[in-house]
C-alpha atoms as a PDB file:
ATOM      1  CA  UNK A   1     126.480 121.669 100.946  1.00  0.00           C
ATOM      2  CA  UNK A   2     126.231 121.912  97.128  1.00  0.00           C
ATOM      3  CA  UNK A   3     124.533 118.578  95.866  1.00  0.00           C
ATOM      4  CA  UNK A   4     124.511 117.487  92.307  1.00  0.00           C
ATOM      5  CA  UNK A   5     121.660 118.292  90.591  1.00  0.00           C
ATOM      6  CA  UNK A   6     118.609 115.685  90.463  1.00  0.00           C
ATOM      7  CA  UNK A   7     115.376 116.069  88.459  1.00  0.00           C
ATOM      8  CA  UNK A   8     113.879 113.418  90.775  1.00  0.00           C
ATOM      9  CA  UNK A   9     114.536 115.794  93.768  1.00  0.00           C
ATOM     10  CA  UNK A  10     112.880 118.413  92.333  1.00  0.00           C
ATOM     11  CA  UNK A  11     110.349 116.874  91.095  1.00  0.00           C
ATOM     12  CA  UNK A  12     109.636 115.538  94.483  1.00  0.00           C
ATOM     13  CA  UNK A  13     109.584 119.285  96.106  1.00  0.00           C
ATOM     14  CA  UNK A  14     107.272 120.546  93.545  1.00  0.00           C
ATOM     15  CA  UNK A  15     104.621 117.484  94.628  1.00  0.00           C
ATOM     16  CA  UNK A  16     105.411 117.535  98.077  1.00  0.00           C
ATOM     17  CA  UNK A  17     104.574 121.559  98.205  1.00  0.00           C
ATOM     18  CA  UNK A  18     100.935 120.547  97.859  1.00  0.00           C
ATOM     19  CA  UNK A  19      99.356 120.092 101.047  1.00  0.00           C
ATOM     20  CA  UNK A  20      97.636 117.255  99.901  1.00  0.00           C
ATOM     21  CA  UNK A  21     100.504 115.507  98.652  1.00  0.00           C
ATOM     22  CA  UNK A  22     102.736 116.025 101.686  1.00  0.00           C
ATOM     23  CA  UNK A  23      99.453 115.601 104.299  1.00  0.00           C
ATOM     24  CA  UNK A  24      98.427 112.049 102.519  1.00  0.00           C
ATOM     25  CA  UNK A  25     102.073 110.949 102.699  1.00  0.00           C
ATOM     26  CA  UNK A  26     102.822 111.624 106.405  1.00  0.00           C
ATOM     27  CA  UNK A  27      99.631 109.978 107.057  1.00  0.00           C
ATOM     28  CA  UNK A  28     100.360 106.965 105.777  1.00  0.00           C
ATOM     29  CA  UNK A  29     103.830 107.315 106.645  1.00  0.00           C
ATOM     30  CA  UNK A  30     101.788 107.677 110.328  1.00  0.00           C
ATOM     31  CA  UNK A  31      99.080 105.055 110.033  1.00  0.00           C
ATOM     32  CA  UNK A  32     101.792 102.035 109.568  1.00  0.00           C
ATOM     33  CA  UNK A  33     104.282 103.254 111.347  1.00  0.00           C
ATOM     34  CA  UNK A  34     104.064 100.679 114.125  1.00  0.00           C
ATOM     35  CA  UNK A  35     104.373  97.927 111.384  1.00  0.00           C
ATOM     36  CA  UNK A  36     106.747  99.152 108.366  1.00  0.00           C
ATOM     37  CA  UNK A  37     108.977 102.157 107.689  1.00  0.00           C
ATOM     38  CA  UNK A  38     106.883 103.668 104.700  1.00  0.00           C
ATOM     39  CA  UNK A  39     109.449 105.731 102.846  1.00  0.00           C
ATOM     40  CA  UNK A  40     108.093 108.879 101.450  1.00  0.00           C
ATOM     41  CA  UNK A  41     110.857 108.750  99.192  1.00  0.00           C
ATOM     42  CA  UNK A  42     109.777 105.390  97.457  1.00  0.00           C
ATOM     43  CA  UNK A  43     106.590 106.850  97.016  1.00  0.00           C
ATOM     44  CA  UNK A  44     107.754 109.864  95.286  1.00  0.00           C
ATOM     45  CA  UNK A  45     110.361 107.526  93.258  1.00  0.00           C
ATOM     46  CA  UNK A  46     107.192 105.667  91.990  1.00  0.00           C
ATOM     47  CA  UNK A  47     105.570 108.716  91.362  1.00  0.00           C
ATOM     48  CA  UNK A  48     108.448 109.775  89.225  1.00  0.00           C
ATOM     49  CA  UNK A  49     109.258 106.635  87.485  1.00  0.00           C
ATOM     50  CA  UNK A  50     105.944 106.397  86.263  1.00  0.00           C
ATOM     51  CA  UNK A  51     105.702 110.137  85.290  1.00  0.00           C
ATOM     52  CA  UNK A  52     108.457 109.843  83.200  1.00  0.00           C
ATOM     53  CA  UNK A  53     107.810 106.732  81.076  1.00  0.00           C
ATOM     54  CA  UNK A  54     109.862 104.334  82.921  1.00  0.00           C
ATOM     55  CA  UNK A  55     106.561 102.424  83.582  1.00  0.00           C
ATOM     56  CA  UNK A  56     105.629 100.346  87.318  1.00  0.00           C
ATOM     57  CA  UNK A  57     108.889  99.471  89.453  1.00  0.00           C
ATOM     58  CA  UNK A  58     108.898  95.893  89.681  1.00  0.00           C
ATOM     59  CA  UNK A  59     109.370  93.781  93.264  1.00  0.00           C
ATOM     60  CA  UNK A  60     113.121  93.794  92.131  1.00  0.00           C
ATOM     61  CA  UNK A  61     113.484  97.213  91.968  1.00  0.00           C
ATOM     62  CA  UNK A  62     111.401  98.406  95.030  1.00  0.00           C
ATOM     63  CA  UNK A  63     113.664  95.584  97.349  1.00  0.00           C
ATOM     64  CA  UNK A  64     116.900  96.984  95.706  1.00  0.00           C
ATOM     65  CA  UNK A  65     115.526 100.452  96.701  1.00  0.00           C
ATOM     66  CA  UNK A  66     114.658  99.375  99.999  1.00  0.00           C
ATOM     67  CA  UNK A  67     118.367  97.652 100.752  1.00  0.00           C
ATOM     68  CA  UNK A  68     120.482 100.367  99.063  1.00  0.00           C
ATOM     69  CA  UNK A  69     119.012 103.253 101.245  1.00  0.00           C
ATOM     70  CA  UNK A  70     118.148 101.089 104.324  1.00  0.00           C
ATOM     71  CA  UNK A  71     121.405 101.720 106.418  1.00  0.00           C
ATOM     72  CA  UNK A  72     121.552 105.572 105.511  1.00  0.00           C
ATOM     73  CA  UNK A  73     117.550 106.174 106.370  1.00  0.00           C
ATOM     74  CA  UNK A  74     118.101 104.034 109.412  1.00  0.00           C
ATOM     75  CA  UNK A  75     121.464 105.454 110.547  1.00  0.00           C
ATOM     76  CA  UNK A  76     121.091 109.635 109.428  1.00  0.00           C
ATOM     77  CA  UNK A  77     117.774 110.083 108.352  1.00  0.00           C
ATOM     78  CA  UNK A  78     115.293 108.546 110.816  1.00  0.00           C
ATOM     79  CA  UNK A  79     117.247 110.422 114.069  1.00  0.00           C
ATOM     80  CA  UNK A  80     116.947 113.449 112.192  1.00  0.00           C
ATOM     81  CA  UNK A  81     113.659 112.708 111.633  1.00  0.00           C
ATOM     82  CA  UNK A  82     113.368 111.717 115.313  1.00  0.00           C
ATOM     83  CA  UNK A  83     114.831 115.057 116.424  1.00  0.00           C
ATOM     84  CA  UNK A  84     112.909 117.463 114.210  1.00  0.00           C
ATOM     85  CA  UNK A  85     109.622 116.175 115.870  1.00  0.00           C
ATOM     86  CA  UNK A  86     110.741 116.080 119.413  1.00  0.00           C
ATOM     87  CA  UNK A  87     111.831 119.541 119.188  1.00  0.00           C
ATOM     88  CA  UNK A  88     108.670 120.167 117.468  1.00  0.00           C
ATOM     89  CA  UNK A  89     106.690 119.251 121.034  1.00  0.00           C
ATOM     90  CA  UNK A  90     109.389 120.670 123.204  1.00  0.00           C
ATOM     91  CA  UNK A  91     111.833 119.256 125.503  1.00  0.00           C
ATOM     92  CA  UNK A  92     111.569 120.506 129.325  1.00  0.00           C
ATOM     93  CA  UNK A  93     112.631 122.350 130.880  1.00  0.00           C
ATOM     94  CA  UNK A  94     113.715 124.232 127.668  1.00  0.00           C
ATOM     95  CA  UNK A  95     111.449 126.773 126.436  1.00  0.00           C
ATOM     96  CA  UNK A  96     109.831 125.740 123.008  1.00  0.00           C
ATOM     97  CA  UNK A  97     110.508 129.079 121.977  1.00  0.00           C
ATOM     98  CA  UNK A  98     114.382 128.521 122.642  1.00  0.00           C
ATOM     99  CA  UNK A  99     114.684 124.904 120.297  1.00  0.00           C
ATOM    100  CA  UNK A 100     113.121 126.441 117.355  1.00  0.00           C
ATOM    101  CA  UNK A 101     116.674 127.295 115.857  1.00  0.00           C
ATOM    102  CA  UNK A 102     118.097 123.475 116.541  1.00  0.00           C
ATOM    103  CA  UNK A 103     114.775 122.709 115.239  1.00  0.00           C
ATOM    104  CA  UNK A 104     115.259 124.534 112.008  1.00  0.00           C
ATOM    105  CA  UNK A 105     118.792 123.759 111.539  1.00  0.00           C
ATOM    106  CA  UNK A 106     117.703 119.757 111.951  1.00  0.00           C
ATOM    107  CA  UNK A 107     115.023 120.357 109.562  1.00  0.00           C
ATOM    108  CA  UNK A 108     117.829 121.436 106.757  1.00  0.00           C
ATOM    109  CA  UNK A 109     119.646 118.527 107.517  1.00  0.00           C
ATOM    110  CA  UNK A 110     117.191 116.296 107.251  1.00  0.00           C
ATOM    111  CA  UNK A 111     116.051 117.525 104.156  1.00  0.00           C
ATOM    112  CA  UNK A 112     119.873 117.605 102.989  1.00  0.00           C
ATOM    113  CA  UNK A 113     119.982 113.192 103.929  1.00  0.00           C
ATOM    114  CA  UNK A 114     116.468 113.051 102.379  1.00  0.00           C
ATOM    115  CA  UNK A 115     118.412 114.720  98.711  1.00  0.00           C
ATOM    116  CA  UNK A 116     121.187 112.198  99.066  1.00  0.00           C
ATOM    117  CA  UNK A 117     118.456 109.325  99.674  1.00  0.00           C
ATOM    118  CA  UNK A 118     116.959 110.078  96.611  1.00  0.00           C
ATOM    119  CA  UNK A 119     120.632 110.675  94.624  1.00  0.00           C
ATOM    120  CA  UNK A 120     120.971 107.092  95.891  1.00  0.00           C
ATOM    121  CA  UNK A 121     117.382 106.299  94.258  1.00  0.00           C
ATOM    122  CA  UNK A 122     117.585 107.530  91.198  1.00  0.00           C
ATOM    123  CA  UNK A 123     120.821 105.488  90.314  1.00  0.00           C
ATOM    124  CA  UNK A 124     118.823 102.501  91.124  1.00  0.00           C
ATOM    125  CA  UNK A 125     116.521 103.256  87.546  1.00  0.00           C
ATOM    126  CA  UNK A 126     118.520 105.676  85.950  1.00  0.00           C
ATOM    127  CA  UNK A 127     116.701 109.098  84.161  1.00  0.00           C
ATOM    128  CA  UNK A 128     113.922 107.561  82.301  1.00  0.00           C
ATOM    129  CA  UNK A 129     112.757 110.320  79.377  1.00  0.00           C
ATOM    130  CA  UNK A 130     109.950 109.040  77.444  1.00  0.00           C
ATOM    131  CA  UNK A 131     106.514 110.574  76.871  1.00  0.00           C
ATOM    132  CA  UNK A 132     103.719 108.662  78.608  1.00  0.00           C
ATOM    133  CA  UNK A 133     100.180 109.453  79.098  1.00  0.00           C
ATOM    134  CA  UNK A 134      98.478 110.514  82.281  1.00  0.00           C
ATOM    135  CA  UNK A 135      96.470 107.565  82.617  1.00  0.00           C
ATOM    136  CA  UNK A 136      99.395 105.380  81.781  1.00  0.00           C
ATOM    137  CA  UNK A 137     101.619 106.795  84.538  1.00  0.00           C
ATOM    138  CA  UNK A 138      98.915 107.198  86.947  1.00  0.00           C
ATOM    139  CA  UNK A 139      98.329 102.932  86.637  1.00  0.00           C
ATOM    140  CA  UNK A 140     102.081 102.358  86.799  1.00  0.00           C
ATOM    141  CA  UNK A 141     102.577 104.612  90.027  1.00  0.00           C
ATOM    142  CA  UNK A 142      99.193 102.788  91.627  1.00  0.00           C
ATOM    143  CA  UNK A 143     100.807  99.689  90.614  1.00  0.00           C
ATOM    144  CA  UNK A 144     104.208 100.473  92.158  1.00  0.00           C
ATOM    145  CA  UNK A 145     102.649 101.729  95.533  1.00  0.00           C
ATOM    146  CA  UNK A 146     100.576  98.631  95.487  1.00  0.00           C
ATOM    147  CA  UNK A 147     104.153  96.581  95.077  1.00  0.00           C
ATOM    148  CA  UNK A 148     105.365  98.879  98.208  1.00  0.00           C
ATOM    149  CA  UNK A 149     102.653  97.735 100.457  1.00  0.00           C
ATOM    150  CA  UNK A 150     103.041  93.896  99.389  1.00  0.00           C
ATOM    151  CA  UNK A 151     106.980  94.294 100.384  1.00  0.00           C
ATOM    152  CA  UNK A 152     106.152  95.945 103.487  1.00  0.00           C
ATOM    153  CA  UNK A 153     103.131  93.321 104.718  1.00  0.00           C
ATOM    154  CA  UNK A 154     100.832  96.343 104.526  1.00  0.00           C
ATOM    155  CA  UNK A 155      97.019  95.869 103.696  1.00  0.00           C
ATOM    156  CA  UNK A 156      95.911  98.711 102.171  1.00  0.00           C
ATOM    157  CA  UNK A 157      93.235 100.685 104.024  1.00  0.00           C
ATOM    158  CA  UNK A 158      90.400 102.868 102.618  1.00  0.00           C
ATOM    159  CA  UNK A 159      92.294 105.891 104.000  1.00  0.00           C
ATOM    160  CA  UNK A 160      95.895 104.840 102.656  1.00  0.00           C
ATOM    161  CA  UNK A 161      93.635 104.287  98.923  1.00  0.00           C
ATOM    162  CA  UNK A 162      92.473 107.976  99.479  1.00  0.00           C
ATOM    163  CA  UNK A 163      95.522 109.301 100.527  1.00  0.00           C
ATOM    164  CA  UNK A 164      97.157 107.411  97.574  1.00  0.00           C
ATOM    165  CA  UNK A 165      94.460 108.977  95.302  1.00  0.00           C
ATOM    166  CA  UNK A 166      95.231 112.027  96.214  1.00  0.00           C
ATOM    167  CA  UNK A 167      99.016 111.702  95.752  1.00  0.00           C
ATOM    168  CA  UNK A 168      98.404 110.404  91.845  1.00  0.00           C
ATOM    169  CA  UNK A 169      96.286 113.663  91.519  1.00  0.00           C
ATOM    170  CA  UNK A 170      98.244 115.715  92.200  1.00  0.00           C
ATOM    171  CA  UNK A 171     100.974 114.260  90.121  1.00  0.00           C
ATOM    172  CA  UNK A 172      98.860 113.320  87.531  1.00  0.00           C
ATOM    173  CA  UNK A 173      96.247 116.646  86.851  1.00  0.00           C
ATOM    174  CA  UNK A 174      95.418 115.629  83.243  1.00  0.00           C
ATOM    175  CA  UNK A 175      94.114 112.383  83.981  1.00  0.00           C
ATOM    176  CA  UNK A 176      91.110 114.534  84.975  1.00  0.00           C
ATOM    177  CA  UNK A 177      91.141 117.578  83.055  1.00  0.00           C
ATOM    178  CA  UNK A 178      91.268 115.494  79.367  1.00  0.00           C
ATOM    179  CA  UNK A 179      90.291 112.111  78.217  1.00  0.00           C
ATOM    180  CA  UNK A 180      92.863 110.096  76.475  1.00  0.00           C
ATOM    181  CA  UNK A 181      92.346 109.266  73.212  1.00  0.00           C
ATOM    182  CA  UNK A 182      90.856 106.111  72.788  1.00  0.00           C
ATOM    183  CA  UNK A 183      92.209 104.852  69.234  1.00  0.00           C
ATOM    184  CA  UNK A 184      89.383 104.747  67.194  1.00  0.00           C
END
């Protein structure tokens, strides 16, 4: 399948490559599972909004994202999702060794329903393209993933705040390495 292309998407590979990034989102992705469907995807749209100057999503934005891609990550990419990690643990009497082909081929089309959730995404704020400071996006993506958590009724832990520090940077590597300037 030949998708269009999407600078969110790749964006989103490049961050989620780091083990940090991609270990700190299934963990909270893990940790509130039993309460809320934390959408790695929202996390990353945050990430990306903010890295390219379109600033904090508001409550409106984050519920549109929510509803717009809530019947396809229910219906397609959950089961996949479902799938992937019960082949990952085996399913007797089948050999482990004998599912790792299914496993792989779910894998690719999950990843293929994750692309067209975030296709769906990044209609929802368009392609923002303005410069923006590291320090400026990394307070509008904290502010966005703080939104998130409101919407979903979670209460941030320690460990999500980590594994949200972690995420920003990655994203955000010049926060650290420079100072801003500070305008005098």
């Amino acid at each position: 399948m030949s998708l269009r292309p999407n600078p969110f998407w790749e964006f989103s590979i490049l961050l989620f490559a780091d083990r940090r990034v991609s270990e700190a989102c299934i963990a909270i992705q893990d940790r509130h599972a039993a309460i809320a469907d934390v959408d790695v995807n929202v996390l990353m749209l945050a990430t990306w909004a903010a890295a390219n100057g379109a600033g904090a999503l508001d409550n409106d934005q984050i519920t549109r994202a929510m509803a717009v891609v809530g019947p396809w990550r229910r219906d397609v990419v959950l089961p996949l999702r479902e799938v992937r990690r019960r082949l990952e643990l085996g399913v007797e009497p089948v050999a482990q060794e004998f599912t790792q082909t299914v496993r792989s081929e779910v894998l690719r089309a999950e990843l293929e329903a994750e692309n067209i959730e975030q296709m769906m995404l990044v209609e929802l704020i368009g392609r923002p393209s303005r410069a923006v400071t590291a320090t400026h996006a990394t307070a509008d993506a904290a502010t966005s993933f703080a939104r998130y958590f409101a919407l979903l009724h979670i209460q941030a832990t320690p460990d999500d705040d980590r594994d949200l520090a972690r995420i920003l940077a990655a994203a955000f590597p010049d926060r650290r390495a420079r100072r801003e300037p500070s305008g005098e």
